[in-house]
Protein backbone atom coordinates (compact mmCIF):
# COMPACT_ATOMS: atom_id res chain seq x y z
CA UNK A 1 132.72 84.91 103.83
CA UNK A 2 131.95 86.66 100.39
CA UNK A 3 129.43 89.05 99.56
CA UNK A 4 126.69 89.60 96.67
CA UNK A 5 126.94 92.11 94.42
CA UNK A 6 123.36 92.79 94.30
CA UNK A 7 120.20 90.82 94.33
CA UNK A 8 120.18 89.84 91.00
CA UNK A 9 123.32 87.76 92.24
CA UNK A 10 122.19 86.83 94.73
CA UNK A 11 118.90 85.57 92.96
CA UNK A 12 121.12 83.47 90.90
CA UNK A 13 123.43 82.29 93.75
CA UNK A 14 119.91 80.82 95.76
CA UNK A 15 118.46 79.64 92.30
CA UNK A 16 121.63 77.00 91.85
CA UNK A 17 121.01 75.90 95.19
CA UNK A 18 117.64 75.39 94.83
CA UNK A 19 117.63 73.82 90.93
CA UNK A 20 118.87 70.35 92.33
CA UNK A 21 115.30 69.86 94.17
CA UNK A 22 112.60 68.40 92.59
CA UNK A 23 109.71 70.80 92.66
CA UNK A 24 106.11 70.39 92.18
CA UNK A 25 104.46 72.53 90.05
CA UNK A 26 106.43 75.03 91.62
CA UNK A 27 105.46 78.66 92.96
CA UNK A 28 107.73 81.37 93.75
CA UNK A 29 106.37 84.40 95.68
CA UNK A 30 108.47 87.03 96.69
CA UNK A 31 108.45 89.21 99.74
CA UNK A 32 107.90 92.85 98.19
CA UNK A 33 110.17 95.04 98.06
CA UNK A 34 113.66 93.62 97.74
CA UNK A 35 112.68 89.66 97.69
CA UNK A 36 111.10 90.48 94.31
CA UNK A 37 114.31 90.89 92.35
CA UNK A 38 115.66 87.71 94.01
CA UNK A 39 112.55 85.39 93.41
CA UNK A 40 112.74 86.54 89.55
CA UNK A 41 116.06 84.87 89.09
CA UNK A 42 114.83 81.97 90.77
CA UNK A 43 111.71 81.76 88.93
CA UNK A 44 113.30 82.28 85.67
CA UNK A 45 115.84 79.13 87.04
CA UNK A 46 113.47 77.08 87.86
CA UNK A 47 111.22 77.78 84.78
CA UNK A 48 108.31 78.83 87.64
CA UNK A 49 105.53 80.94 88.34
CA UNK A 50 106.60 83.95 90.23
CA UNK A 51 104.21 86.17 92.32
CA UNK A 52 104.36 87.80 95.13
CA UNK A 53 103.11 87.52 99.16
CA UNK A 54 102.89 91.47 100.86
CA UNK A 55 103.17 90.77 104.53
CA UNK A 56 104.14 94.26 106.43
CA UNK A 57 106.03 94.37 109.49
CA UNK A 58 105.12 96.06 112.65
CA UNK A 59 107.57 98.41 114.14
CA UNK A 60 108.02 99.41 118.12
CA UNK A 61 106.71 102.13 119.16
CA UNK A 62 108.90 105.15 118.20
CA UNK A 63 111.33 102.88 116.38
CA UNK A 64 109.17 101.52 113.19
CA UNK A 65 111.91 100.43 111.52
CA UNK A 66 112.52 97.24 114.79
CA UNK A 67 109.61 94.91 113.99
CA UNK A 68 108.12 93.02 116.91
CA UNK A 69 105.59 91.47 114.40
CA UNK A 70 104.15 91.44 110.64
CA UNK A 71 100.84 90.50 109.57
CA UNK A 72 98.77 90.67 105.86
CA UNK A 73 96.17 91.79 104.01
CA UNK A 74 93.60 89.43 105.51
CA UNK A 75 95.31 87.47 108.06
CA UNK A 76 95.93 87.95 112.29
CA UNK A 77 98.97 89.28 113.04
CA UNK A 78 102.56 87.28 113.78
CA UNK A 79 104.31 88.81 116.61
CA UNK A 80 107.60 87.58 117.98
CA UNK A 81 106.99 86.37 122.26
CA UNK A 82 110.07 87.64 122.54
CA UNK A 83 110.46 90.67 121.94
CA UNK A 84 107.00 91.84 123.01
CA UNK A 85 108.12 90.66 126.53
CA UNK A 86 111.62 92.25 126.44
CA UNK A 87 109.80 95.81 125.11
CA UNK A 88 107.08 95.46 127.77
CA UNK A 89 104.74 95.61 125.09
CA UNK A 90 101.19 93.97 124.91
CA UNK A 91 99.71 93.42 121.33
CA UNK A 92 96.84 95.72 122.19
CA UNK A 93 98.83 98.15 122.10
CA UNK A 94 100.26 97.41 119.18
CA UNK A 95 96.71 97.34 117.66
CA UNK A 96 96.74 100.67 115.76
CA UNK A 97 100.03 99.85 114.22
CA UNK A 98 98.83 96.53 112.48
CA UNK A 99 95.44 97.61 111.56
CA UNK A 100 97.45 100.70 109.75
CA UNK A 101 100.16 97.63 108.58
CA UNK A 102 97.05 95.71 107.47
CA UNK A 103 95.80 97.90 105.12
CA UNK A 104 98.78 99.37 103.43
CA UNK A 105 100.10 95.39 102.93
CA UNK A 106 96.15 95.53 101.02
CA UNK A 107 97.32 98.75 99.09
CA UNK A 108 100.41 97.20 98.14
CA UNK A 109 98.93 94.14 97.28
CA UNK A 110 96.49 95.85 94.76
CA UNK A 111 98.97 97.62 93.16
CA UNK A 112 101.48 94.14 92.52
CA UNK A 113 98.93 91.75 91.48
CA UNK A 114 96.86 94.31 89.62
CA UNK A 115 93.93 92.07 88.34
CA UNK A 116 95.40 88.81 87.97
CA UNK A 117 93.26 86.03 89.01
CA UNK A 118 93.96 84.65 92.67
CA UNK A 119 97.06 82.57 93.49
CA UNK A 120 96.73 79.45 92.65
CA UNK A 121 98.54 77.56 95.72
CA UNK A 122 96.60 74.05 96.27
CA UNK A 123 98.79 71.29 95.94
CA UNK A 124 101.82 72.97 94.94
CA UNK A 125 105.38 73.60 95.97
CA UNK A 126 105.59 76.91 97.46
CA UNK A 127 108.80 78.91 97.90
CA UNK A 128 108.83 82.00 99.69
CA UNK A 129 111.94 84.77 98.92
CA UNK A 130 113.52 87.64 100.68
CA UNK A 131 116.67 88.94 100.27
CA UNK A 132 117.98 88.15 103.75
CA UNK A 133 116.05 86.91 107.14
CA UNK A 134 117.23 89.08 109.95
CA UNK A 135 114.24 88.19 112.52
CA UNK A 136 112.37 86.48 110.10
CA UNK A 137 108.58 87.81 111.18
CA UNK A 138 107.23 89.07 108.33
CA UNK A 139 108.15 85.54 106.47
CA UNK A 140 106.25 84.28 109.17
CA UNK A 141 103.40 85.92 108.61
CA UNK A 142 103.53 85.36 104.57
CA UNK A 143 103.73 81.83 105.50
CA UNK A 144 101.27 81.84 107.57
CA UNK A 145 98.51 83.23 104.78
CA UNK A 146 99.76 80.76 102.58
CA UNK A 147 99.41 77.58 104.91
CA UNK A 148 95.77 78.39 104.56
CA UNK A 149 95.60 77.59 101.06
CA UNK A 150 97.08 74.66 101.58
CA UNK A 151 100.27 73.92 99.54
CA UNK A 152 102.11 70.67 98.79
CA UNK A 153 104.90 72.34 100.62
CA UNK A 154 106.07 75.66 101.82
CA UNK A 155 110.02 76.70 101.72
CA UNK A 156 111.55 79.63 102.45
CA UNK A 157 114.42 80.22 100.73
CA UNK A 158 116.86 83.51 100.77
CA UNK A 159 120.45 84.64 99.95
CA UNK A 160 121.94 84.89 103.50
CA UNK A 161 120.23 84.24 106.64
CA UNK A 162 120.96 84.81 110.44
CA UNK A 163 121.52 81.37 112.16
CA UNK A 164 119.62 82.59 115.34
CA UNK A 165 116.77 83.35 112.96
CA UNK A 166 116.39 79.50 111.12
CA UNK A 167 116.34 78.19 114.17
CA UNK A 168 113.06 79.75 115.24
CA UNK A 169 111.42 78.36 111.92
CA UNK A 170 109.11 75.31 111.78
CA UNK A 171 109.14 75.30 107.93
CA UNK A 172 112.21 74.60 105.83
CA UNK A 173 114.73 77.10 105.16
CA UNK A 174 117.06 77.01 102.68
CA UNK A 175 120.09 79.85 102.83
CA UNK A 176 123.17 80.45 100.95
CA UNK A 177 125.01 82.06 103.71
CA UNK A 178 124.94 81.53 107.00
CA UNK A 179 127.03 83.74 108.46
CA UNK A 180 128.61 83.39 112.26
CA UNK A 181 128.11 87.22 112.63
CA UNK A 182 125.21 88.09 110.89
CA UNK A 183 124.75 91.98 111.84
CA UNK A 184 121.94 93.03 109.20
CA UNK A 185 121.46 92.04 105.64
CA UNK A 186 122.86 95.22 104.04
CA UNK A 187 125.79 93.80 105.61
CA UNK A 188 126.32 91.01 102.81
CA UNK A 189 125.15 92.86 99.40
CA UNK A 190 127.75 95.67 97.76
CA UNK A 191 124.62 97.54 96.71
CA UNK A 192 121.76 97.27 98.89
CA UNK A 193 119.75 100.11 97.33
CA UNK A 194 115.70 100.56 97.90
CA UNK A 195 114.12 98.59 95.85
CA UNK A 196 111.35 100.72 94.30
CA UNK A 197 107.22 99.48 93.18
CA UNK A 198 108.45 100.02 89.11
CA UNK A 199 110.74 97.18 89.52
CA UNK A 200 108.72 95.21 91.69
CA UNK A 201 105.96 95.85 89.13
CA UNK A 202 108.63 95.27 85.94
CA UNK A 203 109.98 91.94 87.53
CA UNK A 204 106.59 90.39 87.56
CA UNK A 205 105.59 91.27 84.17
């Protein structure tokens, strides 16, 4: 199965698959950091508004980088049944985590949208980008913000996705790879390099 070069590819690759769609007054928010480069291309495709949606995951203990959950600025957090059971973890004890998750996805948030007015989501055709879904939390909890603001529809929509993943996911999702053996994103970019706040900042200008 092939490979993207980097997200801008890969941007491109998920914006031909989603031109054929007939989208209303559509609105693409990307998942800061590395969504952001992808959801350009496909706003820029799809001649739409792009913004973004800072949802923060929440690590294990000791392992930050495993998330068991995600939440957002000003939402309840999204934790995966799962996983808290296999961890023997409880989401009290997770508590200190989010509410430290919580505010930095506020920082963050600040700093993207600077003072643009708020997203205008009411009636409209909402995609939500990442470059890959792995477990797929933190677009949970992005989507779960945004169902509150009541969109036409919500999509999510990404470059390569884990099949295990899509299947836990009551909203569409639309992926240009599917691999059999998924292993991590990095796994399916040639240059999967940090994606830093200047670009993030850069792409939505």
């Amino acid at each position: 199965m092939k490979r993207f070069a980097n997200r801008q590819e890969a941007g491109r690759a998920l914006a031909a698959r989603l031109a054929g769609h007939a989208w209303h007054e559509p609105l693409v928010l990307g998942l800061p950091r590395g969504g952001v480069p992808v959801a350009k291309e496909v706003a820029t495709k799809l001649n739409a508004e792009l913004d973004v949606v800072v949802a923060r995951k929440i690590g294990a203990p000791g392992h930050p980088e495993y998330g068991v959950g995600a939440v957002t600025a000003d939402s309840e957090p999204i934790y995966d049944p799962s996983v808290l059971r296999a961890l023997n973890l409880t989401e009290e004890q997770l508590a200190g985590t989010c509410d430290e998750e919580r505010k930095e996805a506020g920082r963050r948030t600040s700093l993207y949208r600077k003072d643009r007015p708020p997203l205008q989501i009411n009636d409209r055709d909402v995609i939500v980008i990442d470059d890959g879904l792995a477990t797929g939390v933190t677009a949970k909890a992005a989507l779960h913000w945004i169902a509150r603001h009541e969109p036409r529809s919500l999509t999510v929509a990404v470059p390569v996705a884990a099949k295990e993943s899509i299947r836990t996911f009551r909203t569409p999702v639309i992926a240009v790879l599917v691999p059999r053996h998924f292993g991590a994103v990095s796994r399916w970019y040639d240059l999967f390099d940090q994606t830093t706040d200047d670009e993030v900042l850069r792409a939505l200008e």
